[in-house]
N, C-alpha and C. Protein backbone atom coordinates (compact mmCIF):
# COMPACT_ATOMS: atom_id res chain seq x y z
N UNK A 1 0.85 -1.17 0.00
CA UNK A 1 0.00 0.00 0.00
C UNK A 1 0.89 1.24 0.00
N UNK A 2 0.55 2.46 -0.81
CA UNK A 2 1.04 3.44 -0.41
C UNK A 2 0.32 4.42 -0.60
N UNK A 3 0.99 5.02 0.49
CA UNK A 3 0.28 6.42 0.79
C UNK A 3 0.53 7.79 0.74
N UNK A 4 -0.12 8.60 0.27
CA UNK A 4 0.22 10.02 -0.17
C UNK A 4 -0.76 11.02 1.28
N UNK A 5 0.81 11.33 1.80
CA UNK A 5 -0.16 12.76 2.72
C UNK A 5 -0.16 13.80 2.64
N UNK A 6 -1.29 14.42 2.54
CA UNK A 6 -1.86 15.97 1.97
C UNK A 6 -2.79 16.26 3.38
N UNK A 7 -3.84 17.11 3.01
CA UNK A 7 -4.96 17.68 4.19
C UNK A 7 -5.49 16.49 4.36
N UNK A 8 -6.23 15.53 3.37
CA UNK A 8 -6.08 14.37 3.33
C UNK A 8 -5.21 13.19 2.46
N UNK A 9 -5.27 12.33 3.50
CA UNK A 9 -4.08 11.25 2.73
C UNK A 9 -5.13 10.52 2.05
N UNK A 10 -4.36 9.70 1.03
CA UNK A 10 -4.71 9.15 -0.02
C UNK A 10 -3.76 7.61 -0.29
N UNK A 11 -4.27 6.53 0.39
CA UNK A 11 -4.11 5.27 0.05
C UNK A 11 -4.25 4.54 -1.20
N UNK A 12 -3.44 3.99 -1.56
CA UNK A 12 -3.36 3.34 -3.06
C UNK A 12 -3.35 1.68 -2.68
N UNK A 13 -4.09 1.33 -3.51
CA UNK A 13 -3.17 -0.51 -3.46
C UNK A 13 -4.36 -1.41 -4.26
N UNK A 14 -3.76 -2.50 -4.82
CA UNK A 14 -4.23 -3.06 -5.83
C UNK A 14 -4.90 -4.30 -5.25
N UNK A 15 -6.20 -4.50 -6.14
CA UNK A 15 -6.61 -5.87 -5.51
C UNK A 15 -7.73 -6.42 -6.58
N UNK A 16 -8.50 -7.09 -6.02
CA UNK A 16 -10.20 -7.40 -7.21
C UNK A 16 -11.48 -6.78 -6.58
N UNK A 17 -11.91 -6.71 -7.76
CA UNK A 17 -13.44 -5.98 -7.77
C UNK A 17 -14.27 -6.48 -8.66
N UNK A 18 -15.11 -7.17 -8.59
CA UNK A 18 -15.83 -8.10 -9.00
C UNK A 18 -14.95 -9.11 -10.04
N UNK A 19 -14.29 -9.49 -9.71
CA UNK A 19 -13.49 -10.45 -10.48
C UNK A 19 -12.33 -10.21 -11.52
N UNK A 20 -12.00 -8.89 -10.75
CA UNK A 20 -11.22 -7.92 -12.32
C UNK A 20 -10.22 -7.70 -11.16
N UNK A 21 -8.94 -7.50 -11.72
CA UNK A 21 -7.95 -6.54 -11.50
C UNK A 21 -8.75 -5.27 -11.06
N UNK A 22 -8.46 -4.47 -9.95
CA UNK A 22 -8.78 -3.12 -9.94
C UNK A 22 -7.60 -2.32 -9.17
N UNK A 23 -7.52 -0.96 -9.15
CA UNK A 23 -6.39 0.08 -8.55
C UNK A 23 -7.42 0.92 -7.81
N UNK A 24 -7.33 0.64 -6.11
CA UNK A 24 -8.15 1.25 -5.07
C UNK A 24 -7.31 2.54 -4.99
N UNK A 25 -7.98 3.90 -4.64
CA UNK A 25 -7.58 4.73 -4.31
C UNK A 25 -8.92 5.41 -2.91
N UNK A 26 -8.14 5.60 -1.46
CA UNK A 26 -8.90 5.80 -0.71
C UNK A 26 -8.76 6.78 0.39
N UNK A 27 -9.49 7.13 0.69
CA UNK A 27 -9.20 8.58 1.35
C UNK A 27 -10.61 8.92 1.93
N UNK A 28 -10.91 10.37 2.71
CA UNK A 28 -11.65 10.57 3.62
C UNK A 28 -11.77 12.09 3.43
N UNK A 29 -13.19 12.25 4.16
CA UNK A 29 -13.49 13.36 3.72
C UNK A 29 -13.88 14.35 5.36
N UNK A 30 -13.43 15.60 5.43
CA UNK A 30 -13.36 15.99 6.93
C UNK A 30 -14.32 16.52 7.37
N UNK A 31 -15.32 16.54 8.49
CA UNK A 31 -16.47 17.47 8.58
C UNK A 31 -17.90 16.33 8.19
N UNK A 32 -18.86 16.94 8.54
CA UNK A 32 -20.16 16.56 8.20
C UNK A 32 -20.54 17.08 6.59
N UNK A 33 -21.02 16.29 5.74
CA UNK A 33 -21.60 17.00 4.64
C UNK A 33 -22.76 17.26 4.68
N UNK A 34 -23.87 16.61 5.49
CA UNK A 34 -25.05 17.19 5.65
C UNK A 34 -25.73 17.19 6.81
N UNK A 35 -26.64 17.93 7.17
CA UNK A 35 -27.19 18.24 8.38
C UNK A 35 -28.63 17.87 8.83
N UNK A 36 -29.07 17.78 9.66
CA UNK A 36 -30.19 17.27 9.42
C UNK A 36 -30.99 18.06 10.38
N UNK A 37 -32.05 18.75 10.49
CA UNK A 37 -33.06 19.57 11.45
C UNK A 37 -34.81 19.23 10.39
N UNK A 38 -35.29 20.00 11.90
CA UNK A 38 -36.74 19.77 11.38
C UNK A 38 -37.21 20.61 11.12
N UNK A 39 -38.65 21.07 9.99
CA UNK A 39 -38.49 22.04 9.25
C UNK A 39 -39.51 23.00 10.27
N UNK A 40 -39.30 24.51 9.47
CA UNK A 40 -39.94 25.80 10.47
C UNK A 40 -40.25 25.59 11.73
N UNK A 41 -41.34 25.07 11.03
CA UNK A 41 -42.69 24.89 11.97
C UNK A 41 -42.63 24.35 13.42
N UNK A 42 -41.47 23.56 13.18
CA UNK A 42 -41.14 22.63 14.43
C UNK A 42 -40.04 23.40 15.42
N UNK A 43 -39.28 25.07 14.82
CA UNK A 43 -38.27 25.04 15.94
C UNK A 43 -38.59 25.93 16.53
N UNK A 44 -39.62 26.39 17.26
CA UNK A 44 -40.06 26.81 18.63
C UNK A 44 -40.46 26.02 19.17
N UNK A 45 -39.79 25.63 20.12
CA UNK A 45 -39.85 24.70 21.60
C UNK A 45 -40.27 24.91 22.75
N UNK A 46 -40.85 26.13 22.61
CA UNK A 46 -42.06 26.64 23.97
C UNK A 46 -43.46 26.08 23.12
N UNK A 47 -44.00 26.16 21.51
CA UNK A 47 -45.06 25.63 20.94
C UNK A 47 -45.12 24.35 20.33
N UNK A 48 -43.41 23.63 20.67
CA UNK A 48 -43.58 22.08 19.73
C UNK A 48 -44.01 21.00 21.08
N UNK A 49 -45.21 20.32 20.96
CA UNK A 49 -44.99 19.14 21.58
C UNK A 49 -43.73 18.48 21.13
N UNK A 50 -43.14 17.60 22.56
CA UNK A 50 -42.25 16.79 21.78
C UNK A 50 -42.24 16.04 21.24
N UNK A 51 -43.54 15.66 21.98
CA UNK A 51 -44.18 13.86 20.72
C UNK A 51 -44.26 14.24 19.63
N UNK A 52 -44.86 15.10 19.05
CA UNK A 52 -44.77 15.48 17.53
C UNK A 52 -43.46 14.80 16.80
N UNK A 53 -42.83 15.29 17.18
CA UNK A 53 -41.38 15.25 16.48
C UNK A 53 -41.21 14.20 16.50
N UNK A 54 -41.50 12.82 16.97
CA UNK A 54 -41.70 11.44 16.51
C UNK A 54 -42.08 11.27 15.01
N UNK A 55 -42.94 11.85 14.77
CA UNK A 55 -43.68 11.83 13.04
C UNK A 55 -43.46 12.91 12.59
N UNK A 56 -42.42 13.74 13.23
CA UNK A 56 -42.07 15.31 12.32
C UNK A 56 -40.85 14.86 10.52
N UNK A 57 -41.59 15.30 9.49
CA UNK A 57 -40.93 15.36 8.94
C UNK A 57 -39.27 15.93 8.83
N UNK A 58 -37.91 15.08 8.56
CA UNK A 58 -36.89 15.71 8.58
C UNK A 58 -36.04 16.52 7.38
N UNK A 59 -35.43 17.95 7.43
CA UNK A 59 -34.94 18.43 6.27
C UNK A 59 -33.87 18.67 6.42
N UNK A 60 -33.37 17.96 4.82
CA UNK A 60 -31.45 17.53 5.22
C UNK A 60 -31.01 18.88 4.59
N UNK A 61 -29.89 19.56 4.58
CA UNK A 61 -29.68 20.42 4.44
C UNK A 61 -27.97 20.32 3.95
N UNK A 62 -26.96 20.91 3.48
CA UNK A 62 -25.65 20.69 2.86
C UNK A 62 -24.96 21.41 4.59
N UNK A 63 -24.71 20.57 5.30
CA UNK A 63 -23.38 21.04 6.20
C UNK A 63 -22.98 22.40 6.25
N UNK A 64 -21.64 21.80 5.30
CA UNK A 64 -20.59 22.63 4.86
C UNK A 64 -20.21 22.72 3.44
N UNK A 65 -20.64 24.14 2.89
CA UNK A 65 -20.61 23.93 1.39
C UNK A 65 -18.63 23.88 0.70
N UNK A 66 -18.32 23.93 1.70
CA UNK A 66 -16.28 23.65 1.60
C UNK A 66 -15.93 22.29 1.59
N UNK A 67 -16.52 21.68 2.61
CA UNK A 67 -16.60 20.34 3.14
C UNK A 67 -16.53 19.81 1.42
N UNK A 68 -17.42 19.95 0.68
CA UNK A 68 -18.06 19.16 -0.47
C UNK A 68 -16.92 19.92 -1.73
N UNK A 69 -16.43 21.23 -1.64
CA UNK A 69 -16.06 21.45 -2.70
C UNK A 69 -14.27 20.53 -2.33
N UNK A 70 -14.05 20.59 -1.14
CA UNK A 70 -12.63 20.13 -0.83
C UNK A 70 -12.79 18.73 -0.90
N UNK A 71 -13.73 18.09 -1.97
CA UNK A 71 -13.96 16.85 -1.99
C UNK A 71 -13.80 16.21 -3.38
N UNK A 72 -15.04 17.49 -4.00
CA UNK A 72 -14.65 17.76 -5.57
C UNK A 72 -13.04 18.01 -5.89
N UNK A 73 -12.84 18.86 -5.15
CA UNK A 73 -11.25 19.20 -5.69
C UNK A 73 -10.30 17.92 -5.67
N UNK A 74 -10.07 17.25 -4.75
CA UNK A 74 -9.26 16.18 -4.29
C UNK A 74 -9.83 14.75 -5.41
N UNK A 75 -10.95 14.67 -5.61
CA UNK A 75 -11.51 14.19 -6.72
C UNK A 75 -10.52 14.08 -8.24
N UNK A 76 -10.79 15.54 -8.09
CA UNK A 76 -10.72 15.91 -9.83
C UNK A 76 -8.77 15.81 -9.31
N UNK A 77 -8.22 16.08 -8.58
CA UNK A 77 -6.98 16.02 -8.53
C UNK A 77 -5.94 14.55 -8.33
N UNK A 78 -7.17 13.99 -8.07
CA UNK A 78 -6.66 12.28 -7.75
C UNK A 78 -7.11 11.68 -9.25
N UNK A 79 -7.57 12.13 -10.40
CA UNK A 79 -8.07 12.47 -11.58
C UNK A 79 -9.23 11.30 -11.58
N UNK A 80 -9.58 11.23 -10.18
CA UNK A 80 -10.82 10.04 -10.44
C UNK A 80 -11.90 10.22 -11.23
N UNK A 81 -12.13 11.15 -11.33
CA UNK A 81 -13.54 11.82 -12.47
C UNK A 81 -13.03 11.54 -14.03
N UNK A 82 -11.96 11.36 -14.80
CA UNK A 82 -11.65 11.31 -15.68
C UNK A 82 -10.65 9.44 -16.13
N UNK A 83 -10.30 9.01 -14.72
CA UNK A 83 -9.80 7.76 -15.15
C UNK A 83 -10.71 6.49 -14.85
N UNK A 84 -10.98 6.42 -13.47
CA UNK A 84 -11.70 5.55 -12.72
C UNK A 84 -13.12 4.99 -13.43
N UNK A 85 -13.39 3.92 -13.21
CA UNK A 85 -14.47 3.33 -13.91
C UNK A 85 -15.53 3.53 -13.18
N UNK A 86 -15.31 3.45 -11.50
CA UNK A 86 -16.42 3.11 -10.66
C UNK A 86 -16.30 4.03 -9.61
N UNK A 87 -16.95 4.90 -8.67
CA UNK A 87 -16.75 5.64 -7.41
C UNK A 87 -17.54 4.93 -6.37
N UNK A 88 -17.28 4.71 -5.35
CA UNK A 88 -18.18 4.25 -4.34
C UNK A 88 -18.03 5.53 -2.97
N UNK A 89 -18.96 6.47 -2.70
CA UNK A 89 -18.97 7.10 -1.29
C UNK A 89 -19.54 6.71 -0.11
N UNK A 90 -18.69 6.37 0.74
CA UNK A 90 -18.81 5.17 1.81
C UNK A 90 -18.94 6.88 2.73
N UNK A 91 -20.74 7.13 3.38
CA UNK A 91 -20.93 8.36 4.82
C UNK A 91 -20.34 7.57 5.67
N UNK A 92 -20.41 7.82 6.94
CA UNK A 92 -20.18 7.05 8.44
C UNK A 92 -21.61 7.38 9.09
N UNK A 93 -22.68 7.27 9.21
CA UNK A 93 -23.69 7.75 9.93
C UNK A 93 -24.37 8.90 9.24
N UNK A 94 -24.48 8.70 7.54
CA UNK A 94 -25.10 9.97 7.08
C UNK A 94 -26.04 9.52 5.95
N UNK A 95 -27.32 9.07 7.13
CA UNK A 95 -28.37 8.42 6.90
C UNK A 95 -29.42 8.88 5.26
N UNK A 96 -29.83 8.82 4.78
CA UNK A 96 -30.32 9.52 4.09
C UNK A 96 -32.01 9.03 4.59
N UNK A 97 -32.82 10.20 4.49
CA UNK A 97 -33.98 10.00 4.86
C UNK A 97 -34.83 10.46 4.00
């Protein structure tokens, strides 16, 4: 394996992917990309029951709009957008609802 360190590092190393030769390139992204709150209606908390918010609709919202471009950039600079066949974005807890 080797590794390239920048703001983020960038792991290389070769292995299979569905039965093929493939060239992993892997790395991480810093910060939350999206956020999650409930909409208007719901954030006064002297007028929200709390039970409500059991069946309150949730609205995801973009984090950090840096977060995402320092993602694109590192992207287009690891030239994955132009070589790579396949991208996979692995959140940690960034549920989509």
């Amino acid at each position: 394996m080797n590794t390239r360190r920048s703001s983020t590092d960038v792991h290389e190393f070769d292995g299979i992917f569905l039965g093929f030769q493939a060239h992993y390139k892997v790395t991480s992204v810093i910060g939350h990309i999206f956020s999650v709150d409930f909409p208007q209606k719901y954030q006064d908390w002297a007028l929200t029951d709390p039970l409500d918010l059991f069946e309150a609709p949730i609205v995801k919202n973009e984090a950090n709009p840096k977060c995402a471009l320092r993602l694109l950039h590192l992207l287009y600079q690891e030239k994955v957008v132009r070589v790579f066949a396949s991208l996979f974005v692995y959140t940690y807890l960034e549920h989509c609802y």
